[in-house]
N, C-alpha and C. Protein backbone atom coordinates (compact mmCIF):
# COMPACT_ATOMS: atom_id res chain seq x y z
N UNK A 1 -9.51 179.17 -44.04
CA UNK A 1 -8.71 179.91 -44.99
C UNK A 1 -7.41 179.14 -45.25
N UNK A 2 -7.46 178.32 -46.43
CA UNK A 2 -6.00 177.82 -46.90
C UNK A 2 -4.90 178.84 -46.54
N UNK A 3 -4.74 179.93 -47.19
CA UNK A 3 -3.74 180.54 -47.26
C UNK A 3 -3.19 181.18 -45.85
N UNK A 4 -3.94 180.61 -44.52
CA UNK A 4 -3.56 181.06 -43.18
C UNK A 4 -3.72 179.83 -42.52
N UNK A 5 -4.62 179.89 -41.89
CA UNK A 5 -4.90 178.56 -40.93
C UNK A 5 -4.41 177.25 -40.97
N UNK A 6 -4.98 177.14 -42.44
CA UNK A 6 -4.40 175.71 -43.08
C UNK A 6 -2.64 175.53 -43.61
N UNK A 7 -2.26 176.55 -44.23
CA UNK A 7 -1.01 176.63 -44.01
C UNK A 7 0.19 176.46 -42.47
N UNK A 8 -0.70 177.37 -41.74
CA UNK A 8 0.22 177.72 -40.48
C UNK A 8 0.01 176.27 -39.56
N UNK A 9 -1.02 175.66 -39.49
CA UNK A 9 -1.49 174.57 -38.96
C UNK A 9 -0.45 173.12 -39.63
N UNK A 10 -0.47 173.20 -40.46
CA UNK A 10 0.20 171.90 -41.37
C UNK A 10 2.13 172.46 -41.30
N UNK A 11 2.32 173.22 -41.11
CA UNK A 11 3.88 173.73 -41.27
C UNK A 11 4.29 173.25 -39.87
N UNK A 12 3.22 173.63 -38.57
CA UNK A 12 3.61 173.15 -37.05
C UNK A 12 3.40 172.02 -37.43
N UNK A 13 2.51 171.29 -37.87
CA UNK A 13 2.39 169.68 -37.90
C UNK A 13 3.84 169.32 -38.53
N UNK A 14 4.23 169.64 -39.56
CA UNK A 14 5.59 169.06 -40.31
C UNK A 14 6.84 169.20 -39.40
N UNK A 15 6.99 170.57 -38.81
CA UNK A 15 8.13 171.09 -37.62
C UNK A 15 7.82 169.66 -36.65
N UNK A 16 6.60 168.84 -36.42
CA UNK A 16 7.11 168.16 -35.00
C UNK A 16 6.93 166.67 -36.08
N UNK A 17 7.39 166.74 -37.36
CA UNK A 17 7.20 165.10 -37.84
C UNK A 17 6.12 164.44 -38.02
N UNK A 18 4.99 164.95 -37.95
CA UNK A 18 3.82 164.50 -38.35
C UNK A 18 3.34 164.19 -39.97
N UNK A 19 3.04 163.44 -40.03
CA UNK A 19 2.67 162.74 -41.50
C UNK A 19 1.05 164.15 -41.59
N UNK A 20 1.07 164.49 -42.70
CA UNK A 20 0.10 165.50 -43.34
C UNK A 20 -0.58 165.08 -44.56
N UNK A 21 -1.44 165.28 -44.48
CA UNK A 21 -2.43 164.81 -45.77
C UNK A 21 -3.87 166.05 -45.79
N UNK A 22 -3.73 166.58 -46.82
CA UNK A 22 -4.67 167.40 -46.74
C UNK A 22 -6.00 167.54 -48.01
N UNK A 23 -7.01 167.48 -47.53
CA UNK A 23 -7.78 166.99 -48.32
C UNK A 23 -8.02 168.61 -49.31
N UNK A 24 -7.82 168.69 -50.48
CA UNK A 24 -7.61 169.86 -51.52
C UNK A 24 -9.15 170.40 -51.45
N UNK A 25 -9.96 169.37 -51.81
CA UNK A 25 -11.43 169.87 -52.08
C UNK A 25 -12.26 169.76 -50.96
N UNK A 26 -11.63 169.64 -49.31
CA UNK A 26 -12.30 170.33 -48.10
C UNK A 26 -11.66 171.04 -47.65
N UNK A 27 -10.94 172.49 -48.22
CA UNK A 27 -10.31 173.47 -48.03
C UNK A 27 -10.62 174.35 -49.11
N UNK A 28 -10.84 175.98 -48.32
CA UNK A 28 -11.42 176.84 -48.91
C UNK A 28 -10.92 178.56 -48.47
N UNK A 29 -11.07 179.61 -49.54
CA UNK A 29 -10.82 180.66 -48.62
C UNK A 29 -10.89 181.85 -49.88
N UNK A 30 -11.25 182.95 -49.56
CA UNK A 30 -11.78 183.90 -50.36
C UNK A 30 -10.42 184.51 -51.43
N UNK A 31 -8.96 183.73 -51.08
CA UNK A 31 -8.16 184.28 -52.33
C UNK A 31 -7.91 183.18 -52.96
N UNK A 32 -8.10 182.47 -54.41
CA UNK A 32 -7.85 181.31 -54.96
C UNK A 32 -6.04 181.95 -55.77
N UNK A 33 -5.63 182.99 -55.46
CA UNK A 33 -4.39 183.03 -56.25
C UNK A 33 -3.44 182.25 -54.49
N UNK A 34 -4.20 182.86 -53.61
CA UNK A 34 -2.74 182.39 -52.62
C UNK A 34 -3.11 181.01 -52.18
N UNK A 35 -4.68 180.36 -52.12
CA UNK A 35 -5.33 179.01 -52.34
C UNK A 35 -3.93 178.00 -52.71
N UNK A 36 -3.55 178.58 -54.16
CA UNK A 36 -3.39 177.83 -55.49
C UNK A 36 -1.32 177.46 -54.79
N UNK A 37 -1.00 178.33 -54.15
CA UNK A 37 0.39 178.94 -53.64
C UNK A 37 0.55 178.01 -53.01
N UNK A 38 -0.33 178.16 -51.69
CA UNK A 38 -0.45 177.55 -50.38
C UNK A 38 -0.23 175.58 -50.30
N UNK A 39 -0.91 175.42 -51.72
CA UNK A 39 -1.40 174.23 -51.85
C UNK A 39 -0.01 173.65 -52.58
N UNK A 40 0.26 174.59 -53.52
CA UNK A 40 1.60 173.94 -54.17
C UNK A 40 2.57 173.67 -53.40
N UNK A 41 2.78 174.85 -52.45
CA UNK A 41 3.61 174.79 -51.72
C UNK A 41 4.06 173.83 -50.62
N UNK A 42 2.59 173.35 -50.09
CA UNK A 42 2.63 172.31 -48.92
C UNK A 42 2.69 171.22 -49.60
N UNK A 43 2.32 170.94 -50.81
CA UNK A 43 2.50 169.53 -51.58
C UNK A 43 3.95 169.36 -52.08
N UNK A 44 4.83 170.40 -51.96
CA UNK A 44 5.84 170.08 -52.60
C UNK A 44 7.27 169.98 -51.87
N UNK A 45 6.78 170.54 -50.25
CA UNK A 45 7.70 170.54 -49.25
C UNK A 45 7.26 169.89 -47.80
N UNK A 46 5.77 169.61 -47.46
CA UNK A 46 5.35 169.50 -46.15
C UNK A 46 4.05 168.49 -46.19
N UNK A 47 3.14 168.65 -47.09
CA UNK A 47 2.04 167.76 -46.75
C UNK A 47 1.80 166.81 -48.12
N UNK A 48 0.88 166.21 -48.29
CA UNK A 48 0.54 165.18 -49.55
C UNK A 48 -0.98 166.18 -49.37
N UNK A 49 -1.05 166.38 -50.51
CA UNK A 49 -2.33 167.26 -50.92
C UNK A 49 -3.38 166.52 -52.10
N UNK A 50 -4.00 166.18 -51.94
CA UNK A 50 -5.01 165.17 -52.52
C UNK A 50 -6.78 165.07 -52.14
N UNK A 51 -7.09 164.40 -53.03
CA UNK A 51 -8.86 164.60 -53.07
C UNK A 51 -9.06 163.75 -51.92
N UNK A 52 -10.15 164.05 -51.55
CA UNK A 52 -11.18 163.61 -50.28
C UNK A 52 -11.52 162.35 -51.24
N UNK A 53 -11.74 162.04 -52.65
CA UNK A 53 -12.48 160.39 -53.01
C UNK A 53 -11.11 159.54 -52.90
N UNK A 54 -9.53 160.26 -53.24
CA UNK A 54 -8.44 159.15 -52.95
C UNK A 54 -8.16 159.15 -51.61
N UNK A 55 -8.21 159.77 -50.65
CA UNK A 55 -7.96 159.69 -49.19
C UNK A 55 -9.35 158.63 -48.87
N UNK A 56 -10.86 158.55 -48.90
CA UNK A 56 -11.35 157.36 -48.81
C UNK A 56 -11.36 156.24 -49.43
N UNK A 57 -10.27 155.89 -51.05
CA UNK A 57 -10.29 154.91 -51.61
C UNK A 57 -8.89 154.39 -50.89
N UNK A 58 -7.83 155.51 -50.19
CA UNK A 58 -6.80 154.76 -49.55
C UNK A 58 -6.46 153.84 -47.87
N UNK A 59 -8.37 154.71 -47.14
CA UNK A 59 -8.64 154.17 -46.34
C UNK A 59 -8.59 153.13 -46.18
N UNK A 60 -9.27 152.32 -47.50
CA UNK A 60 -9.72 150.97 -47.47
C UNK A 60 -8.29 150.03 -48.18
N UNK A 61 -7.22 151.04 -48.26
CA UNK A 61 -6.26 149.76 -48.37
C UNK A 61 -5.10 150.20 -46.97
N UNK A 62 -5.14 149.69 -46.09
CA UNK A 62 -4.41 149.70 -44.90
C UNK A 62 -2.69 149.79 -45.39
N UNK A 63 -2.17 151.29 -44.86
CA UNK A 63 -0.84 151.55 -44.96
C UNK A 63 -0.77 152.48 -46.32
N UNK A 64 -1.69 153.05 -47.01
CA UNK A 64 -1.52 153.36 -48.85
C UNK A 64 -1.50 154.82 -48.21
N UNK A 65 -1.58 155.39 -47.22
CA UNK A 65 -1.78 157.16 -46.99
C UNK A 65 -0.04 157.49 -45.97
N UNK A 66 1.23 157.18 -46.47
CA UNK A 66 2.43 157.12 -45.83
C UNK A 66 2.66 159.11 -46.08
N UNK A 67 3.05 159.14 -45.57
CA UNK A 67 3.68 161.23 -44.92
C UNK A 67 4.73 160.97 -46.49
N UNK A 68 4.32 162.40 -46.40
CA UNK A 68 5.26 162.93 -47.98
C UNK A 68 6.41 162.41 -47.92
């Protein structure tokens, strides 16, 4: 559930300095209005929120996935 788990999970990750990257389209949860919140929200204060095909096209360039 984006709007719990995935939120509350990535906010402790940011509180201890951890670089966050969250893949948008392997995250899911039965409200797409708080989905849509959750996602803006962590992209715009706490995590880099992006597709699962640019997180494996940034794999392959060493250093391209740096914390928000």
């Amino acid at each position: 559930m984006t709007h719990a788990c995935i939120r509350v999970t990535a906010l402790d990750a940011y509180q201890r300095d951890y670089p966050i990257i969250i893949a948008r389209d392997c995250v899911d949860t039965y409200d797409a209005d708080h989905e849509r919140v959750t996602l803006d929200y962590l992209s715009r204060y706490a995590a880099r929120v992006i597709s699962n095909e640019e997180i494996f096209a940034a794999l392959q360039r060493p250093g391209s996935l740096p914390a928000r």
